[in-house]
Protein backbone atom coordinates (compact mmCIF):
# COMPACT_ATOMS: atom_id res chain seq x y z
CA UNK A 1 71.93 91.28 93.71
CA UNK A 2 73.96 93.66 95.50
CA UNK A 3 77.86 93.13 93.60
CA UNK A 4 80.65 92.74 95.86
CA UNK A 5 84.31 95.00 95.27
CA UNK A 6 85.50 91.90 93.59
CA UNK A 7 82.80 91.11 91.03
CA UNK A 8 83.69 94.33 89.40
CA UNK A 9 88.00 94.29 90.78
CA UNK A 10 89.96 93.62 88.62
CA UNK A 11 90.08 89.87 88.34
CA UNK A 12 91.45 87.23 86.47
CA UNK A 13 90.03 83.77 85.28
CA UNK A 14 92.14 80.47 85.33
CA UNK A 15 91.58 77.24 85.27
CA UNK A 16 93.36 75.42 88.19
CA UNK A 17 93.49 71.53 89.34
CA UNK A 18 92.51 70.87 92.62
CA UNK A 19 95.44 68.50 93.29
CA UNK A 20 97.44 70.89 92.52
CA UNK A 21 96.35 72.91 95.41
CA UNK A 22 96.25 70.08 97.77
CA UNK A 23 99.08 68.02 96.95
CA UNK A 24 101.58 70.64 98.20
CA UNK A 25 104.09 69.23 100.93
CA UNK A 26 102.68 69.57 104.21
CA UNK A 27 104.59 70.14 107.21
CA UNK A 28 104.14 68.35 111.18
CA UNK A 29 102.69 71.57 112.02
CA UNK A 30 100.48 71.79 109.16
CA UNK A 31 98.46 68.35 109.99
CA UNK A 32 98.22 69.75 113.62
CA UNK A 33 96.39 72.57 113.09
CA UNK A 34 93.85 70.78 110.25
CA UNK A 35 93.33 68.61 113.80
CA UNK A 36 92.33 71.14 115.51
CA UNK A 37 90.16 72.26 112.74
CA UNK A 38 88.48 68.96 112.86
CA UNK A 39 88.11 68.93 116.51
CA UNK A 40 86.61 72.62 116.13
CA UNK A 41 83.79 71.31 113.62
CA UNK A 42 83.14 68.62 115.70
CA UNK A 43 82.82 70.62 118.78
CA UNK A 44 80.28 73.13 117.21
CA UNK A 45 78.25 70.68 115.39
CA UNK A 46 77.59 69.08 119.03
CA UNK A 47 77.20 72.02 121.02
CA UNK A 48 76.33 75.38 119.02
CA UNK A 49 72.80 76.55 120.21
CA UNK A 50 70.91 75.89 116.97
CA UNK A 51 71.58 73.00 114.60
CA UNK A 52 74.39 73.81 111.74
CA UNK A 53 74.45 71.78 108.63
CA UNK A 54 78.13 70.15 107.22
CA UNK A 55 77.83 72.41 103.88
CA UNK A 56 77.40 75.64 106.20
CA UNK A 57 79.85 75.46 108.79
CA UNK A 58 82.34 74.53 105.97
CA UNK A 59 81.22 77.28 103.58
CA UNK A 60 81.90 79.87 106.49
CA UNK A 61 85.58 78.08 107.40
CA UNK A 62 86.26 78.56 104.06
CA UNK A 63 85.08 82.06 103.81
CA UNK A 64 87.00 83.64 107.08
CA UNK A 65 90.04 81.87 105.85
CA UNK A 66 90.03 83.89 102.63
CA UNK A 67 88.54 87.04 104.02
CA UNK A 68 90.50 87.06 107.06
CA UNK A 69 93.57 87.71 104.94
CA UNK A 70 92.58 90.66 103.16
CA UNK A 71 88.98 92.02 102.13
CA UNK A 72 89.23 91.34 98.19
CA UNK A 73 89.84 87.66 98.68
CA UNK A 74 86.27 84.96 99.20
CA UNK A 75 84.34 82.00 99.24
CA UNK A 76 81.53 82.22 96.00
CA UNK A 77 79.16 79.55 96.24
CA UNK A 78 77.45 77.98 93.57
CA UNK A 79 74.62 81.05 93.96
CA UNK A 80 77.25 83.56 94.00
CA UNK A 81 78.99 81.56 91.06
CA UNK A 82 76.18 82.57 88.43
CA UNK A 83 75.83 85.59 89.37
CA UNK A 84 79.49 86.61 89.27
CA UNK A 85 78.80 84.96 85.24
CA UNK A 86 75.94 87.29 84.98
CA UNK A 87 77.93 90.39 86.31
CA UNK A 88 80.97 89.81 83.98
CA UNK A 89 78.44 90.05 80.91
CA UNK A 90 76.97 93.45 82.33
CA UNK A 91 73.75 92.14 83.24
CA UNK A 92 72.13 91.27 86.83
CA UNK A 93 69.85 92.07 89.27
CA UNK A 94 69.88 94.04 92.38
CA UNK A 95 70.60 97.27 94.36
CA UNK A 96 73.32 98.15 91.52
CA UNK A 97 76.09 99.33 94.36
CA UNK A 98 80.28 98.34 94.42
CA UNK A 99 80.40 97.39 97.86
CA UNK A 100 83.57 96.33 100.32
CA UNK A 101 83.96 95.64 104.12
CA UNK A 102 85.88 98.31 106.27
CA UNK A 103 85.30 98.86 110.05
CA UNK A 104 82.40 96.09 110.41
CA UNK A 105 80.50 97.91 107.81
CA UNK A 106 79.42 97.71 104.20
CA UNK A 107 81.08 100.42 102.75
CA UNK A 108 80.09 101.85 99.57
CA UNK A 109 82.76 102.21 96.66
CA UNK A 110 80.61 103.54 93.62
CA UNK A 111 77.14 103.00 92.84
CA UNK A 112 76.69 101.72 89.26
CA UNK A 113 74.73 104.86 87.15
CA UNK A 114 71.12 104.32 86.00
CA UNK A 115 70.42 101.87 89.01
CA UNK A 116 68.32 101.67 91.65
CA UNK A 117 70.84 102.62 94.26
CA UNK A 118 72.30 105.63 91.91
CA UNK A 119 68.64 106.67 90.95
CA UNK A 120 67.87 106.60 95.11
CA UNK A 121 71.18 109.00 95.56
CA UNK A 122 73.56 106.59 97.54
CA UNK A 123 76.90 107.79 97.35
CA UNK A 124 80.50 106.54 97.01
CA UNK A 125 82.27 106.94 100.41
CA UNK A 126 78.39 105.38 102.12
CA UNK A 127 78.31 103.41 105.02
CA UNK A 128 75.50 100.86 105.04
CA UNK A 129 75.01 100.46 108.71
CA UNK A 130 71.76 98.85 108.73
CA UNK A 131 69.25 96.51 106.37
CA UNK A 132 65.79 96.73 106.83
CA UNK A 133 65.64 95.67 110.75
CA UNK A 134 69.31 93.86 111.07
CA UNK A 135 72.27 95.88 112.05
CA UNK A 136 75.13 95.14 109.62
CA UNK A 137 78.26 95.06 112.40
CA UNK A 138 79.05 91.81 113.45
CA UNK A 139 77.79 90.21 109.84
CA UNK A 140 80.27 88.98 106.75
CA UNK A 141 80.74 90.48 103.58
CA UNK A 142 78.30 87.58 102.27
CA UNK A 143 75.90 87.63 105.08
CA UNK A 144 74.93 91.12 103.99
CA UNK A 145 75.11 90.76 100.43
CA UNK A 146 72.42 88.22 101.08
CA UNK A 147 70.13 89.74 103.01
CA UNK A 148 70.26 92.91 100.22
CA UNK A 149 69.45 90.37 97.51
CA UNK A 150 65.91 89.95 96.33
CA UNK A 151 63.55 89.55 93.90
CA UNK A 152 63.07 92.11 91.17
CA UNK A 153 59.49 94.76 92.53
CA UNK A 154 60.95 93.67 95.66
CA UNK A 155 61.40 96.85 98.72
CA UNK A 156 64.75 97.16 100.83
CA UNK A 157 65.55 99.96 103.37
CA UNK A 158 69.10 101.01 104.46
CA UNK A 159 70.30 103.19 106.65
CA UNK A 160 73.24 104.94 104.95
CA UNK A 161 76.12 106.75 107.41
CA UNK A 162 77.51 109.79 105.64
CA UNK A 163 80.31 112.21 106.70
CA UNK A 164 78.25 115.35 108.19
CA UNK A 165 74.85 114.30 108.32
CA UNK A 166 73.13 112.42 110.86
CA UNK A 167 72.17 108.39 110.20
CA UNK A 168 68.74 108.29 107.71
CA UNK A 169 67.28 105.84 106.04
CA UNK A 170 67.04 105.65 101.36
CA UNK A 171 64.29 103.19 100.41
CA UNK A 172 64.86 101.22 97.10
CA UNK A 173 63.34 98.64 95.02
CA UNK A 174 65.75 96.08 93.62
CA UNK A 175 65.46 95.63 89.93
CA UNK A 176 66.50 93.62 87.18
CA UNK A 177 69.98 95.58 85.90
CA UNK A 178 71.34 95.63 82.33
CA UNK A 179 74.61 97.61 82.25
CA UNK A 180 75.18 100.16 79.20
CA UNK A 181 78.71 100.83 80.13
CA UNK A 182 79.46 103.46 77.37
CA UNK A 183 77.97 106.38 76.63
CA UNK A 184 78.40 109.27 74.46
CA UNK A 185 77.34 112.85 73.69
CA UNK A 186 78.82 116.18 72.52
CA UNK A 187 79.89 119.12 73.68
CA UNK A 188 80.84 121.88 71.36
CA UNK A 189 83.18 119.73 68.87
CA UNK A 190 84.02 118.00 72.02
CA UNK A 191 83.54 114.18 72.35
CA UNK A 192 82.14 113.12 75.72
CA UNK A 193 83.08 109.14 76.92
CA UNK A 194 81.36 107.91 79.70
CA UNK A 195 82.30 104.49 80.65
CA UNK A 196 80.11 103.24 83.86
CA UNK A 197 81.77 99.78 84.10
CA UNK A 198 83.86 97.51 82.17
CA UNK A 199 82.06 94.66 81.33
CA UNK A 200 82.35 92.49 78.19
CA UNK A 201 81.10 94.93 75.94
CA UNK A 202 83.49 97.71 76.99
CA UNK A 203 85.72 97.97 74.50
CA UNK A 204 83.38 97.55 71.00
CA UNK A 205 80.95 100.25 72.71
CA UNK A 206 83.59 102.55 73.72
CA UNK A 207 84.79 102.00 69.28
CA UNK A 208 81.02 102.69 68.31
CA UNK A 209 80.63 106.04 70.46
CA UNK A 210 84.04 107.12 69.32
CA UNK A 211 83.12 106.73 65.52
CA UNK A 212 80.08 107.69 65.99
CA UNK A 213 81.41 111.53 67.61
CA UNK A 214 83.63 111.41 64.62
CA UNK A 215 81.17 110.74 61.96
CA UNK A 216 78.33 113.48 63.91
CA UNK A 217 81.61 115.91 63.94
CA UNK A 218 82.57 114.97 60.54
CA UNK A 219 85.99 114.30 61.63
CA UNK A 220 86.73 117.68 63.24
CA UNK A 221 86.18 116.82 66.85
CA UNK A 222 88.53 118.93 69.15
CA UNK A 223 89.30 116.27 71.41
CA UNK A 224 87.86 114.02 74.19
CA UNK A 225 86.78 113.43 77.61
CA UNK A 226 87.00 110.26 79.19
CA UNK A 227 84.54 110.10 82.31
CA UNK A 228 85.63 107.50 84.67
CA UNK A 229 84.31 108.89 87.81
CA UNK A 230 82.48 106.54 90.37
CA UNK A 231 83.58 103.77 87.88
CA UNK A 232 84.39 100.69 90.46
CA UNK A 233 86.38 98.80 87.47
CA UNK A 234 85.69 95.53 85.78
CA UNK A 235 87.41 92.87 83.91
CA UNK A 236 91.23 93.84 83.59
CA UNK A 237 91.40 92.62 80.16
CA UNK A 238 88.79 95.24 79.12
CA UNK A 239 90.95 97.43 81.13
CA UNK A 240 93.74 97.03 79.25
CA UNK A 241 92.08 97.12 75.50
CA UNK A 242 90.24 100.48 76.38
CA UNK A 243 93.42 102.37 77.13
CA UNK A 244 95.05 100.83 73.85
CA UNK A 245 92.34 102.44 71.87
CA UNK A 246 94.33 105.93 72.98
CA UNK A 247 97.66 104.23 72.72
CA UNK A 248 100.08 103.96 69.78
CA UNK A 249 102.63 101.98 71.76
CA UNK A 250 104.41 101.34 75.31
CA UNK A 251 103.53 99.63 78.09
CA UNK A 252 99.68 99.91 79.93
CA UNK A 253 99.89 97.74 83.32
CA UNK A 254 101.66 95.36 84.90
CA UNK A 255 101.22 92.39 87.50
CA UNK A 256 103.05 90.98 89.91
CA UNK A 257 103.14 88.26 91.76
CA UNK A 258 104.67 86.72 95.36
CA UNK A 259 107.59 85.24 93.06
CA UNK A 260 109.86 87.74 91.36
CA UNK A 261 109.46 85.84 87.95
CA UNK A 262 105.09 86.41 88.34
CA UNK A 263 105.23 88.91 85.87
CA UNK A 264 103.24 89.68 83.44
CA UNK A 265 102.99 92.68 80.81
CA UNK A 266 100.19 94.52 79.42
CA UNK A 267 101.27 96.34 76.16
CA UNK A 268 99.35 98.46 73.96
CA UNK A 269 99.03 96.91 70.48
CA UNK A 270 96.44 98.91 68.34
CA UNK A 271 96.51 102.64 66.60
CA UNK A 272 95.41 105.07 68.28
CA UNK A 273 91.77 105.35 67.49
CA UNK A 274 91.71 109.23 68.43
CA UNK A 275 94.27 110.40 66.10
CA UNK A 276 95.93 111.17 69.01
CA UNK A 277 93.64 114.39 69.52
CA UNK A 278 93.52 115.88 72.89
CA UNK A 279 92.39 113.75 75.47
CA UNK A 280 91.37 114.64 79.32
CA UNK A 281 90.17 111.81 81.86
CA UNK A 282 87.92 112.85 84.85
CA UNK A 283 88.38 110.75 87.90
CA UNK A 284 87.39 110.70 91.77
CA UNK A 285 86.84 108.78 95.22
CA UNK A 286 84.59 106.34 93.52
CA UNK A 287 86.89 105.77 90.46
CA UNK A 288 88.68 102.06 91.36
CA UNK A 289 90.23 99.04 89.84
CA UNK A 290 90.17 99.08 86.31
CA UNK A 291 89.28 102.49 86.11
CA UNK A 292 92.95 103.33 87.94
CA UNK A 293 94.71 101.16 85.25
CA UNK A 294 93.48 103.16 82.42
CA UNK A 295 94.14 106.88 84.03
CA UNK A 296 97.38 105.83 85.41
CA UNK A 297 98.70 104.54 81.95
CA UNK A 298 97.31 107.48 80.07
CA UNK A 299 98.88 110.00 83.02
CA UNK A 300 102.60 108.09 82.83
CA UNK A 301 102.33 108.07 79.24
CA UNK A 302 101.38 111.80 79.39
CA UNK A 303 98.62 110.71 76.79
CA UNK A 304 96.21 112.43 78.40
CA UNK A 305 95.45 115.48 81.57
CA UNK A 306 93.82 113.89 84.28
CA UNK A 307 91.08 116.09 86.69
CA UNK A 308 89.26 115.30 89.51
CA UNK A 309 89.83 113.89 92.74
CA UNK A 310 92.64 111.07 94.54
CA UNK A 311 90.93 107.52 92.77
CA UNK A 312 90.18 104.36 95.17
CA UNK A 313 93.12 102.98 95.31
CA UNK A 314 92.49 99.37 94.38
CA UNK A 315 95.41 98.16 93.24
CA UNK A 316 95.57 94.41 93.90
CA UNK A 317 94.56 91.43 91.05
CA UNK A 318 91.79 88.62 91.84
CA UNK A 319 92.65 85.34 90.39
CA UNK A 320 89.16 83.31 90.36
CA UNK A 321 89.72 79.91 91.02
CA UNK A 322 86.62 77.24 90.15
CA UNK A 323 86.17 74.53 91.99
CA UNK A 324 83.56 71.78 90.63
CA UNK A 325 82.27 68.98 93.29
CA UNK A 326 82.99 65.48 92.82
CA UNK A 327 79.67 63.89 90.73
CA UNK A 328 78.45 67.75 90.07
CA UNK A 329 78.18 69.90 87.25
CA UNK A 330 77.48 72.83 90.07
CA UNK A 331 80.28 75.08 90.43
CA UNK A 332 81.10 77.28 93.26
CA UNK A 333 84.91 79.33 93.35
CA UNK A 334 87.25 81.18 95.15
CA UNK A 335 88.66 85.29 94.43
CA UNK A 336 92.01 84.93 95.30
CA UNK A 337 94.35 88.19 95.70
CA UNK A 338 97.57 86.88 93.35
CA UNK A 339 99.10 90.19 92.83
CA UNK A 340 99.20 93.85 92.76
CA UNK A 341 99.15 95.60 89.28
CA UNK A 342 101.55 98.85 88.35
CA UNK A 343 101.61 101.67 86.59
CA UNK A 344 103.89 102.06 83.14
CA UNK A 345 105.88 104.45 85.55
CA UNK A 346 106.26 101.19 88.22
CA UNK A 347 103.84 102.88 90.60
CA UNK A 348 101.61 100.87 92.68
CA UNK A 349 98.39 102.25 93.60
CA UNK A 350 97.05 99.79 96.22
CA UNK A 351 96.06 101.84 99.06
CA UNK A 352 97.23 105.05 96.90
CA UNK A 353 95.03 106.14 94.38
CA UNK A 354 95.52 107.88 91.29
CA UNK A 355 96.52 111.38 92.11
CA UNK A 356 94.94 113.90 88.93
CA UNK A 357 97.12 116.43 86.93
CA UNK A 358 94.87 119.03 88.30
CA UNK A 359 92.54 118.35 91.38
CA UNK A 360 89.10 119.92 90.98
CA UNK A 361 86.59 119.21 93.86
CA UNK A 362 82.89 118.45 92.54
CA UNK A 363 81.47 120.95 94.88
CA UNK A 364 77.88 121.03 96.13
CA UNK A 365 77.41 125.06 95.29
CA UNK A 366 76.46 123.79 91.46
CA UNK A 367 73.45 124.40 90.39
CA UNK A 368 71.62 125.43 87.10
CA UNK A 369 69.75 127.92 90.01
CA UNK A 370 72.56 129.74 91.10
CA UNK A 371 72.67 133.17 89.82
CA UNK A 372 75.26 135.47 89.71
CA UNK A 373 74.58 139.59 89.61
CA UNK A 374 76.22 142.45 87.69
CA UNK A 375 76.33 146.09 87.41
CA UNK A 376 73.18 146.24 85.54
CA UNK A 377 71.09 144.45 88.70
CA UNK A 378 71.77 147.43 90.87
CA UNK A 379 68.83 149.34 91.62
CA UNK A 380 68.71 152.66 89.80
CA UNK A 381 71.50 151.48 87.28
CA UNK A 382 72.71 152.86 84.17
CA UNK A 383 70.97 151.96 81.26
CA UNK A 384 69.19 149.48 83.42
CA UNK A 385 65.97 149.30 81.99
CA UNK A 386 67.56 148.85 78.30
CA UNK A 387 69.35 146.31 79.39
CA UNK A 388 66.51 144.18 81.26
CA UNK A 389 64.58 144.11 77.71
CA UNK A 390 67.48 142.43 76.37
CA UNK A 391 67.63 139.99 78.73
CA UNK A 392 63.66 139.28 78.87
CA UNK A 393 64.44 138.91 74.73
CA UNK A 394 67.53 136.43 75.39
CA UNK A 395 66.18 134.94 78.64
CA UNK A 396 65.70 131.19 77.37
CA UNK A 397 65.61 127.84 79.07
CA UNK A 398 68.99 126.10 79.68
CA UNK A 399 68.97 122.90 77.87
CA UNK A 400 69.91 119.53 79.78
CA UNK A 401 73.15 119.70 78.93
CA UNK A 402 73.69 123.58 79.62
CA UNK A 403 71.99 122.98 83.17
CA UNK A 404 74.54 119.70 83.51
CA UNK A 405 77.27 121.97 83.18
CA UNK A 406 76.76 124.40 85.65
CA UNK A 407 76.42 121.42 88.09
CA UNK A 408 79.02 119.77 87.21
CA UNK A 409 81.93 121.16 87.73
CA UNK A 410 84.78 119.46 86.86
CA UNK A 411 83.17 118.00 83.12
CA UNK A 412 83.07 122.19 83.25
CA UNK A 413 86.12 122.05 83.36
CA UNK A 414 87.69 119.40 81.43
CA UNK A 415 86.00 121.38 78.13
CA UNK A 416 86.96 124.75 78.88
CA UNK A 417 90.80 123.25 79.22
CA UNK A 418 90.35 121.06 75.53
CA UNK A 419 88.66 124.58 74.34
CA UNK A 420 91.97 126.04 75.70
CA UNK A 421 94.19 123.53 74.20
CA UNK A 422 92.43 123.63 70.46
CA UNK A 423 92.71 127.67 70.36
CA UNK A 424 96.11 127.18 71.39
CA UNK A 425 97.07 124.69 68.86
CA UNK A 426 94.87 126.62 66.44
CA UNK A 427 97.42 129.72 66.99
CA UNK A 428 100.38 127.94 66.60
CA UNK A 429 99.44 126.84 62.92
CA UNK A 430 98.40 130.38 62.24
């Protein structure tokens, strides 16, 4: 399955009673247009070109109603249902790419790491313009979600539009996904946190790989980075309990509603499971949702220094809404946008971003292959043949994570300023 924006928005689940929603007062006006609704249905079910079923014609009303008021907001059916169940729990099949609408294309937000789509090298900032044979302008949201969904073995081509490079196509084979969405390694007495997604399991992986970078460190780590680049977001609620494991105290996000009294307030409750060592956050372009909540509590806070590039910008709350039919135990549901979410500052990032501490642009010059020269490659140097021995004697192959470092830039980075940090603090106590 190919997961829309809001499967992994930031979302949140309520019950709600269906008479509630329809036994609101309705004006004169109100009944006139669900007339000419009626009259519309009626007129395409007689005369449309090919034969429309009830169920789809309704399905799609439905659909542009919600979509047409803002591109987070949309019909699930009861397919679209489980999977969204699936999704939630970190585990589903597909492409593996955060997807929106923008322009009468699919635009790519993040592709999820270790997928198909990552492991094919589509990027955040994509534009799908094409599927297999069918051009995607002119389709839905849903309409092309469907056509990329398959089975597992399964082959799909796109044809990805990127800034600077002609249109070309990136073959994939969908696949059965099963999200790890922490990981962990170590840098030089440096923790490294990568969260991919938050999913159910967010928060008690994120606890194991911290304990476990304490316990390999034996409790002498000299801080942490928290990777949440190309991290599309998740379940607000994970959102919210991974920032208080930085936390001591204060306030992490808040929502808001249409109504001035739709308020509600996100607090951190927990100790600070870091011992409130250093702490730098990495995020960029493909960094959305959830992801933005955490950085921009742990920036106002001033909990943590955060590098990388301006985030999404997704700063608006899903409610999802079930519906169940009449005689059914099928459910099918509607994402409905209920509110925007702030900053502990009262900064709302919808259609803003994050904006780092320090902006650091990835660049595309890294490489483990790119060499730099000294006085000692001159020809005829000084001293130059004693010093070529040396090097032949020294000359060793980079690890994996020495050869990750010189291409990635701004994790680079984010050590060499805790290194900084540490040796500073390490001179004060002297």
């Amino acid at each position: 399955m190919i997961k829309k924006i809001l499967t992994f928005a930031t979302y949140i689940i309520i019950l709600i009673n269906s008479s509630t929603v329809f036994g609101a007062p309705k004006s004169k006006s109100t009944y006139e247009y669900l007339d000419l609704f009626g009259q519309v249905f009626d007129r395409v079910k007689s005369s449309y070109v090919e034969d429309v079923s009830d169920k789809e014609l309704i399905e799609k009303a439905i659909d542009g109603m919600l979509t047409g008021l803002d591109p987070h907001s949309g019909y699930m059916n009861e397919e679209v249902w489980q999977e969204m169940q699936m999704d939630t729990q970190g585990k589903f099949g597909g492409l593996g790419i955060e997807i929106t609408m923008e322009e009468g294309f699919v635009k790519v937000i993040s592709p999820i790491e270790d997928t198909p789509a990552f492991k094919a090298g589509v990027l955040a900032g994509d534009y799908i313009i094409q599927i297999d044979d069918t051009p995607v302008f002119g389709l839905t949201l849903n309409e092309a979600v469907e056509l990329m969904r398959g089975e597992k073995g399964s082959a799909i081509t796109i044809t990805i539009s990127r800034a600077g490079l002609e249109p070309f196509e990136i073959n994939i084979v969908r696949d059965f996904i099963k999200i790890r969405s922490v990981k962990h390694e170590i840098y030089d007495d440096i923790g490294y946190l990568r969260i991919t997604s938050f999913t159910e399991q967010t928060e008690e992986g994120l606890i194991k790989s911290i304990n476990q970078i304490k316990k390999d460190l034996n409790e002498k780590e000299r801080g942490y980075v928290l990777d949440l680049r190309s991290n599309p977001g998740g379940l607000l609620t994970q959102a919210v309990k991974v920032t208080d494991i930085f936390l001591q105290r204060g306030e992490i996000v808040s929502t808001r509603g249409r109504e001035k009294k739709d308020i509600t307030r996100y607090r951190a409750k927990n100790k600070d499971e870091t011992n409130s060592k250093p702490l730098v956050v990495l995020i960029n372009g493909g960094s959305a949702s959830a992801s933005e909540i955490v950085a921009g509590a742990l920036q106002d806070h001033r909990r943590a220094i955060i590098i990388g590039t301006q985030s999404f910008g997704k700063g608006s709350v899903q409610t999802i809404i079930p519906f169940q039919k009449s005689n059914s135990e099928q459910m099918s549901g509607i994402r409905l946008t209920t509110a925007r979410y702030y900053t502990p500052s009262g900064k709302s990032i919808q259609g803003m971003g994050i904006t780092p501490d320090i902006i650091i642009e990835q660049g595309e010059f890294e490489s483990y292959e790119y060499r730099t020269y000294s006085e000692s490659d001159l020809k005829e140097s000084l001293d130059k043949e004693e010093i070529d021995e040396t090097k032949n004697e020294d000359d060793s192959e980079l690890s994996e994570k020495e050869k990750r470092l010189v291409r990635d830039y701004q994790l680079k980075r984010a050590l060499d300023l805790l290194k900084g940090m540490s040796l500073f603090e390490e001179s004060l106590e002297n």
